[in-house]
Protein backbone atom coordinates (compact mmCIF):
# COMPACT_ATOMS: atom_id res chain seq x y z
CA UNK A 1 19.90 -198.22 11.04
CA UNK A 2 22.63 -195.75 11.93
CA UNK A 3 25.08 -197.20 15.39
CA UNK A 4 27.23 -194.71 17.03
CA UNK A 5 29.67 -195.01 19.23
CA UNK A 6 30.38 -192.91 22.01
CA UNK A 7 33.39 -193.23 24.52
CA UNK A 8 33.44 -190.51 27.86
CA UNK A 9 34.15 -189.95 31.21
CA UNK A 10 35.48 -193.96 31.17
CA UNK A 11 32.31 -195.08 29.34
CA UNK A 12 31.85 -197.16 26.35
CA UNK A 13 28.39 -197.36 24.67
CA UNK A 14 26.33 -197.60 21.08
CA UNK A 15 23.62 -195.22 20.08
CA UNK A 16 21.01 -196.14 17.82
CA UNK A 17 18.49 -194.78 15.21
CA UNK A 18 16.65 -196.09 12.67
CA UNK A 19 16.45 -195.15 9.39
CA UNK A 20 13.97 -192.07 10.34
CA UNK A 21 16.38 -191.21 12.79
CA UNK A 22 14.43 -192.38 16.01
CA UNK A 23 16.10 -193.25 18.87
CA UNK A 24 16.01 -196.73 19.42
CA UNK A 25 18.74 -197.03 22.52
CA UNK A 26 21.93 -197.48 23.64
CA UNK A 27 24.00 -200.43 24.37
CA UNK A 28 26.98 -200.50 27.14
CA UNK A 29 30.02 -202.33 25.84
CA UNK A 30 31.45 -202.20 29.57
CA UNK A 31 28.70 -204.85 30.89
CA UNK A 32 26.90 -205.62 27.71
CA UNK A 33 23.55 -204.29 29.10
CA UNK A 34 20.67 -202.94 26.66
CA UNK A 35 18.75 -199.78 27.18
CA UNK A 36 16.06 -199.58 24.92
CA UNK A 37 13.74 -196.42 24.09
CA UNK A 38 11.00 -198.46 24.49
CA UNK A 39 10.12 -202.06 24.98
CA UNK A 40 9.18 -202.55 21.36
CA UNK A 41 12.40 -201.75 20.41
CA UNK A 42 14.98 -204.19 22.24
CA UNK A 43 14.94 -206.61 19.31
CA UNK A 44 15.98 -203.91 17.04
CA UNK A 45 18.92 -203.13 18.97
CA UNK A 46 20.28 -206.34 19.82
CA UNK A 47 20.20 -206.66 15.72
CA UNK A 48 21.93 -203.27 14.80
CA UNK A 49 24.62 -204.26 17.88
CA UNK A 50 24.84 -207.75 16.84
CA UNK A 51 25.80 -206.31 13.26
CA UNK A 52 28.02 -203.44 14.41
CA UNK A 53 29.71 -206.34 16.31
CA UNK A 54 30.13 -208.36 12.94
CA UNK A 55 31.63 -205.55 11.31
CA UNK A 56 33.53 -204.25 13.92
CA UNK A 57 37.43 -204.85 12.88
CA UNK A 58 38.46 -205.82 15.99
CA UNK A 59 35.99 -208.32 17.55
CA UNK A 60 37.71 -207.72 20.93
CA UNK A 61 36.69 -203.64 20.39
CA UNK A 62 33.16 -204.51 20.01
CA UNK A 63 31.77 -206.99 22.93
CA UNK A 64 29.30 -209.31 21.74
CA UNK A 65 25.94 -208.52 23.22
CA UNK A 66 24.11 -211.44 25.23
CA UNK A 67 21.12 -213.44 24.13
CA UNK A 68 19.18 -211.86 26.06
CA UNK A 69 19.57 -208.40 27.37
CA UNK A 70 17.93 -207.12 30.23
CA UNK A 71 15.41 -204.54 29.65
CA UNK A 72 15.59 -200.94 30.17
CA UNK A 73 15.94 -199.54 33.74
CA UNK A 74 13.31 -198.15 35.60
CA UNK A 75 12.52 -194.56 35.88
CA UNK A 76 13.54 -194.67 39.28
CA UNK A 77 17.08 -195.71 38.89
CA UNK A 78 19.45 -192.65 39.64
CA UNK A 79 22.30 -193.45 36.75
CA UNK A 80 19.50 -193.50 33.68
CA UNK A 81 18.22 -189.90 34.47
CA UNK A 82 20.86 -187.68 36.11
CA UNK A 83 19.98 -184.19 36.82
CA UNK A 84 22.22 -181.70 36.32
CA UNK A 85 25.34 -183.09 37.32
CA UNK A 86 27.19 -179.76 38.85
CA UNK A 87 24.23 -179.67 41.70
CA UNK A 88 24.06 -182.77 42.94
CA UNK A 89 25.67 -184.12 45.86
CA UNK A 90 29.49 -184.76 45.70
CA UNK A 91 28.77 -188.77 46.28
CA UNK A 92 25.88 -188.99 44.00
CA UNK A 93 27.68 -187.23 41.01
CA UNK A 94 28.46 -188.89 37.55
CA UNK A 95 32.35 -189.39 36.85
CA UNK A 96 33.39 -186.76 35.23
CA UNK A 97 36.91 -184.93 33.78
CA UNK A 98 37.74 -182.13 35.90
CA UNK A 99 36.93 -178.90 34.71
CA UNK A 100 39.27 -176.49 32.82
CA UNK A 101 39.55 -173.08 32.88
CA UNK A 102 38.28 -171.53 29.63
CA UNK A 103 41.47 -169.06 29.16
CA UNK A 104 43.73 -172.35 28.66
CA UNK A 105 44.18 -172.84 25.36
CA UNK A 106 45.89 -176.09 23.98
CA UNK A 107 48.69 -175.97 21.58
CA UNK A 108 49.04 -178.98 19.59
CA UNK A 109 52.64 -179.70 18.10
CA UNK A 110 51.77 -180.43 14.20
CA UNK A 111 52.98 -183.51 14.47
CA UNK A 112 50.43 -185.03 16.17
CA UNK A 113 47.48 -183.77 14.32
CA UNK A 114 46.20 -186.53 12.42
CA UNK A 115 42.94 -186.28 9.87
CA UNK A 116 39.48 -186.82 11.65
CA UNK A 117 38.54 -190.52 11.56
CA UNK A 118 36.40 -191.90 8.91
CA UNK A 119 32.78 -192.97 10.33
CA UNK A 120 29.35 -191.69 12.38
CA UNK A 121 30.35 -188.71 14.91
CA UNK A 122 30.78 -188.96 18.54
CA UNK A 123 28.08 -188.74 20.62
CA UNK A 124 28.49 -186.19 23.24
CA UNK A 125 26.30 -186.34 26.22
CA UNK A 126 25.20 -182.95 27.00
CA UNK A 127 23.86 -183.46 30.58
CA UNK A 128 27.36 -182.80 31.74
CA UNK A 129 27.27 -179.18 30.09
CA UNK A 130 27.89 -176.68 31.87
CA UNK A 131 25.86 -173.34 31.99
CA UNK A 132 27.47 -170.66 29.58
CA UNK A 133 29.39 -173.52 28.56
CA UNK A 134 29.46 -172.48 24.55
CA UNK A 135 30.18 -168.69 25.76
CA UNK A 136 33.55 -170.06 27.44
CA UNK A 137 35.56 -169.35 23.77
CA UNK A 138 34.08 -166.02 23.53
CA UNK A 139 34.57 -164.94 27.16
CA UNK A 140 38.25 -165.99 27.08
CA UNK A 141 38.54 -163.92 23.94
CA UNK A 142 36.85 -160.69 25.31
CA UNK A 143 38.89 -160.89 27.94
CA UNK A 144 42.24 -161.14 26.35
CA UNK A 145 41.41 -158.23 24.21
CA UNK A 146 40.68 -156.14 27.99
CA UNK A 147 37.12 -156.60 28.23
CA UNK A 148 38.17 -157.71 32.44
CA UNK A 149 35.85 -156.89 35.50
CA UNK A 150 38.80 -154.76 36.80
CA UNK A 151 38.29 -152.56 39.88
CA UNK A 152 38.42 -149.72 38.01
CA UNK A 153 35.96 -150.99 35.01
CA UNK A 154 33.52 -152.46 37.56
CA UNK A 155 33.48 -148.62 39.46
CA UNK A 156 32.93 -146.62 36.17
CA UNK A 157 30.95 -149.35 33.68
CA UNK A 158 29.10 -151.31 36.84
CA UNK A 159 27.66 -154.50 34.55
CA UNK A 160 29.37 -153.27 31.62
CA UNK A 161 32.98 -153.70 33.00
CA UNK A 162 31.74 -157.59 31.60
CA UNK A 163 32.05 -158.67 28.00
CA UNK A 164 28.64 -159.39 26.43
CA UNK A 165 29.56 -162.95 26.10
CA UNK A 166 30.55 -162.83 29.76
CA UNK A 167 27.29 -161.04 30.89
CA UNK A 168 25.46 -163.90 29.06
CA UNK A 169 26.99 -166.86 30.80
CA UNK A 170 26.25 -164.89 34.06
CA UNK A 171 22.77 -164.92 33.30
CA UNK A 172 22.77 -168.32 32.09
CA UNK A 173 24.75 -169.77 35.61
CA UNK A 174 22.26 -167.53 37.58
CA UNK A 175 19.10 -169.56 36.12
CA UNK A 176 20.82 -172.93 36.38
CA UNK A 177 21.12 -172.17 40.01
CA UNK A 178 17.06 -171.61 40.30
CA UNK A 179 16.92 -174.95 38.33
CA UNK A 180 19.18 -176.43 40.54
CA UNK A 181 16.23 -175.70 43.28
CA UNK A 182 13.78 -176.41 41.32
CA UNK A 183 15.05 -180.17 40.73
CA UNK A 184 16.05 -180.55 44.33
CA UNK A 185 12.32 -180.04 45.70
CA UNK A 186 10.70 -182.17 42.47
CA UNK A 187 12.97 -184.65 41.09
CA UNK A 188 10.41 -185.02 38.48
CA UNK A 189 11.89 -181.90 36.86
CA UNK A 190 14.93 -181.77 34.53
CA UNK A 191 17.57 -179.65 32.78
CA UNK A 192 20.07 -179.30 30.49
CA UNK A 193 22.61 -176.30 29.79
CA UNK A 194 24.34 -175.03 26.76
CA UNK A 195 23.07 -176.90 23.93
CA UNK A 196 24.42 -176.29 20.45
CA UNK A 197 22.30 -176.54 17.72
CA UNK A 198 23.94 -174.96 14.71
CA UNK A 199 27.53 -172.78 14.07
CA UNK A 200 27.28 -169.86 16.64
CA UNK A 201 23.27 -171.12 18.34
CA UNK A 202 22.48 -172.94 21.21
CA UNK A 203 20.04 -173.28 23.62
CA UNK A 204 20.71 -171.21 26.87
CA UNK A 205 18.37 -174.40 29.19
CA UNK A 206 15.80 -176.77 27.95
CA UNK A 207 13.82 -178.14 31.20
CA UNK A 208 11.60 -180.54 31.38
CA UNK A 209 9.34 -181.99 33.74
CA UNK A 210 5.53 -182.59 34.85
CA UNK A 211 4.41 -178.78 33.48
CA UNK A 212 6.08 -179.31 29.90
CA UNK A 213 8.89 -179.01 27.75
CA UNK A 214 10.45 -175.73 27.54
CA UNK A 215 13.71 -173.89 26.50
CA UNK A 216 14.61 -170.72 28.20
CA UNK A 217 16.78 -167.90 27.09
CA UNK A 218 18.37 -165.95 29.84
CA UNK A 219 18.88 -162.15 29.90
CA UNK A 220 21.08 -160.78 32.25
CA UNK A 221 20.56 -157.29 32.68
CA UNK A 222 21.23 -155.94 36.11
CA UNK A 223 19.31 -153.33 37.45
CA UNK A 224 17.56 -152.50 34.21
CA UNK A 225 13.77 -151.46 33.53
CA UNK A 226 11.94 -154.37 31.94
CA UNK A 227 8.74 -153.82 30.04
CA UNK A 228 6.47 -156.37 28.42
CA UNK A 229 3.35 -155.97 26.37
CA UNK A 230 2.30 -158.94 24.34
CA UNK A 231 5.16 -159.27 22.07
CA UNK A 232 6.91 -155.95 22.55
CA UNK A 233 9.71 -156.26 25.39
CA UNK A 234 11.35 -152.98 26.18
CA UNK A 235 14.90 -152.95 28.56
CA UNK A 236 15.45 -149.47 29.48
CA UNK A 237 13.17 -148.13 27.01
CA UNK A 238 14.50 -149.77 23.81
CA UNK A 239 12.55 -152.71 22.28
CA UNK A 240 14.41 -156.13 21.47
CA UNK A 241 13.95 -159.17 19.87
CA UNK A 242 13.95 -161.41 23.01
CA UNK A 243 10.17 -162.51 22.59
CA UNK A 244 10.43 -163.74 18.61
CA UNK A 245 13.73 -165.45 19.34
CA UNK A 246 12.28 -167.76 22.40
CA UNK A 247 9.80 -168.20 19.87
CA UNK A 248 11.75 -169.63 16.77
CA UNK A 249 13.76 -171.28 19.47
CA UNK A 250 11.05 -173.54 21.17
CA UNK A 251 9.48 -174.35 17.72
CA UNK A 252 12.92 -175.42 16.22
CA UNK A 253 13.18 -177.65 19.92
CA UNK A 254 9.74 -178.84 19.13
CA UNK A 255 10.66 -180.54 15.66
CA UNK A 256 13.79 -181.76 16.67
CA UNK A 257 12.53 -183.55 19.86
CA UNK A 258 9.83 -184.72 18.14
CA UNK A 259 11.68 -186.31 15.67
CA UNK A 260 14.00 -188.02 18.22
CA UNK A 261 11.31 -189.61 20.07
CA UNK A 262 8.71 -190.69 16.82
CA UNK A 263 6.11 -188.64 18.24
CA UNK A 264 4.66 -184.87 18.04
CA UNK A 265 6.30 -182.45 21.31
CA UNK A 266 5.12 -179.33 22.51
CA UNK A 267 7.83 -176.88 23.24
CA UNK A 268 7.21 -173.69 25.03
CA UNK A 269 9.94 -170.35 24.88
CA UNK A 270 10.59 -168.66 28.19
CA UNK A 271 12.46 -165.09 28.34
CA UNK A 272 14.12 -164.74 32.01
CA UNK A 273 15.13 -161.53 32.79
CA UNK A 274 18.36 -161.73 35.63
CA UNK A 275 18.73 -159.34 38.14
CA UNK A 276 16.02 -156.41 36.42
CA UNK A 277 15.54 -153.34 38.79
CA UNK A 278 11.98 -153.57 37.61
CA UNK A 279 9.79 -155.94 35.96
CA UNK A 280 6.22 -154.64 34.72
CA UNK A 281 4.41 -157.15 32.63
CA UNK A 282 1.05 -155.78 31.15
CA UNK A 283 0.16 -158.70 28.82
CA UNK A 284 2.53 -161.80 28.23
CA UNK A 285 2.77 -162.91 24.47
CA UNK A 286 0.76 -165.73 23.24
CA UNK A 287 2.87 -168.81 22.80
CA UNK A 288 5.91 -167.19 25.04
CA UNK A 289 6.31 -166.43 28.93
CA UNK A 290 8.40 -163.52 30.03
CA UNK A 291 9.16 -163.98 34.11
CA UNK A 292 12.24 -162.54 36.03
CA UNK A 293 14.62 -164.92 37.83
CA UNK A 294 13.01 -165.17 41.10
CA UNK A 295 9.55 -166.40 40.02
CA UNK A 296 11.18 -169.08 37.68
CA UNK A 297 10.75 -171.68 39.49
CA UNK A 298 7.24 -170.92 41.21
CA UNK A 299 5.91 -170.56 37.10
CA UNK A 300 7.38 -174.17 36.09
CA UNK A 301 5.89 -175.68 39.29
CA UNK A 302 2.31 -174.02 38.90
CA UNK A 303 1.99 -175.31 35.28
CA UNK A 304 -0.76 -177.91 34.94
CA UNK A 305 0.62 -181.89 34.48
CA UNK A 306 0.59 -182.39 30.67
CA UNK A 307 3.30 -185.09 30.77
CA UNK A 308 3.81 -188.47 32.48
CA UNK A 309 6.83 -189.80 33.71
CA UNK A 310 7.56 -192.01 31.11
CA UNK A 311 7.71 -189.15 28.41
CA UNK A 312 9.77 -186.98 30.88
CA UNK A 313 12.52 -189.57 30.58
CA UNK A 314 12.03 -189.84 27.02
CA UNK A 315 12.61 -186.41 26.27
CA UNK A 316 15.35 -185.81 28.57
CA UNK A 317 17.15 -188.75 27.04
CA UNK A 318 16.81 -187.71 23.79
CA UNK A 319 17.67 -184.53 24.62
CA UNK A 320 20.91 -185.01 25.96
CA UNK A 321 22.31 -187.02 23.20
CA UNK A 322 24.55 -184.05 20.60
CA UNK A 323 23.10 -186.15 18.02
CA UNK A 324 19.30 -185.29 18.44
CA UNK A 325 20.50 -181.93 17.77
CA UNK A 326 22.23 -182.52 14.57
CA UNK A 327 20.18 -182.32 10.93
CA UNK A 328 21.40 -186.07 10.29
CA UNK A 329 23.39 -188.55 11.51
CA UNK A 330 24.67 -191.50 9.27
């Protein structure tokens, strides 16, 4: 079994997998407290903590679980399942380090860069992502190089006065907010931004909720002409590739969630089109749903209940772990 450890926003926990590289839970070293994926799999945790703990070098780093942990929380307990954290309410929000502008860039004197440590990576949560969040880099660059939203750029370029990094985390913000609704009306529903699967990819949103699993790739394209038939998708006349990339996306979503939770996932690709001056749609592809901004929301809700609550939470957890998304994990 592989045990991570993972230390954030003034938590301490372990992740585990077995050898398949299923989730099998976390443990909190704050309160000693289990959270298993499922039932079945409490006793496997309380082994691979109870041997981290054994190995750890410093027993004090490594608290040693209880004899018997509680089991996991129920689906209706607020701090297993948080939604988006930038929409909720300012006394219902996770702790979290205050965010920092994406044009400061950290020098770090050589003398205090050490080698990485030996040992599993860190787990990152990734329900405290923020949308456009792996744009931030890029936009910063473009910027510094002039691509600004200057008076005068704005006037003469209108959207192009924005980078095309900066146009895409636009887009991406712009759908989280629709989410943002969405989740507030069903709290069934949820979402998570930004998620990197591989050197230069990620995943603009993956939702899910009663309807499905999905991942969405946002287009921002302001007052543009969009055009579907089947898997064509014209903007302004000129075909693009946004249909067969939802596609390979949501497939490449489906293996890796199904792998993280032991059992087969349907994943669905959605195209969003922000802020088109027109939208026609004459036939939407087969496996992948084009719908502008607006309807977003309306779509997810109007899909037929495939999945119960207990997979919802599932999924989202698994989801939100960085290493779900990773090829392998030691």
């Amino acid at each position: 079994m592989g045990v991570a450890r993972w230390r954030r926003y003034g938590k301490d926990r372990l992740y585990v997998k077995d050898d398949d590289g299923h989730q099998i839970g976390w443990w909190d070293l704050q309160d000693n407290t289990a959270h298993p994926t499922t039932p079945e799999s409490e006793a496997l945790l309380l082994e691979a903590v109870t041997a981290w703990q054994t190995a750890a070098a410093d027993p004090h780093d490594a608290p040693k679980p209880e004899p018997e942990a509680p089991g996991p929380l129920p689906p209706s307990e607020p701090v297993s399942y948080p939604r988006g954290p930038d929409f909720l309410p300012p006394e219902r929000r996770p702790e979290a380090p205050e965010p920092v502008a994406a044009s400061i860039v950290m020098q770090t004197p050589p003398e205090l860069i050490f080698a990485p440590p030996e040992g599993p990576p860190v787990v990152a949560d990734l329900a405290y992502n923020r949308p456009g969040e792996q744009l931030a880099d890029k936009v910063t660059a473009a910027r510094e190089a002039g691509e600004r939203p200057t008076l005068w750029r704005r006037f003469w370029l209108g959207k192009n006065a924005y980078s095309t990094w900066e146009r895409g985390a636009i887009g991406e913000r712009l759908v989280a907010e629709q989410l943002a609704g969405l989740v507030q009306r069903d709290p069934r529903w949820r979402f998570i931004n930004s998620i990197p699967i591989g050197n230069e990819v990620d995943i603009d949103v993956f939702v899910v909720g009663p309807g499905g699993a999905f991942t969405i790739n946002a287009k921002y394209h302001r007052g543009a002409r969009i055009w579907v038939g089947g898997d064509t998708l014209m903007v302004n006349g000129t075909r693009q590739p946004y249909v067969r990339n939802s596609r390979h996306e949501a497939r490449k979503a489906s293996r890796i969630l199904s792998r993280a939770i032991g059992q087969p996932i349907s994943v669905q690709g959605i195209v969003v089109p922000v802020d088109a001056g027109s939208f026609t749609v004459k036939a939407q592809p087969a496996d992948v749903h084009v719908v502008n901004r607006v309807r977003l929301t309306d779509y997810l809700r109007s899909r037929p209940q495939i999945l119960g609550p207990d997979l919802i939470v599932r999924l989202y957890e698994a989801a939100r772990l960085s290493s779900s998304w990773l090829p392998t994990i030691p």
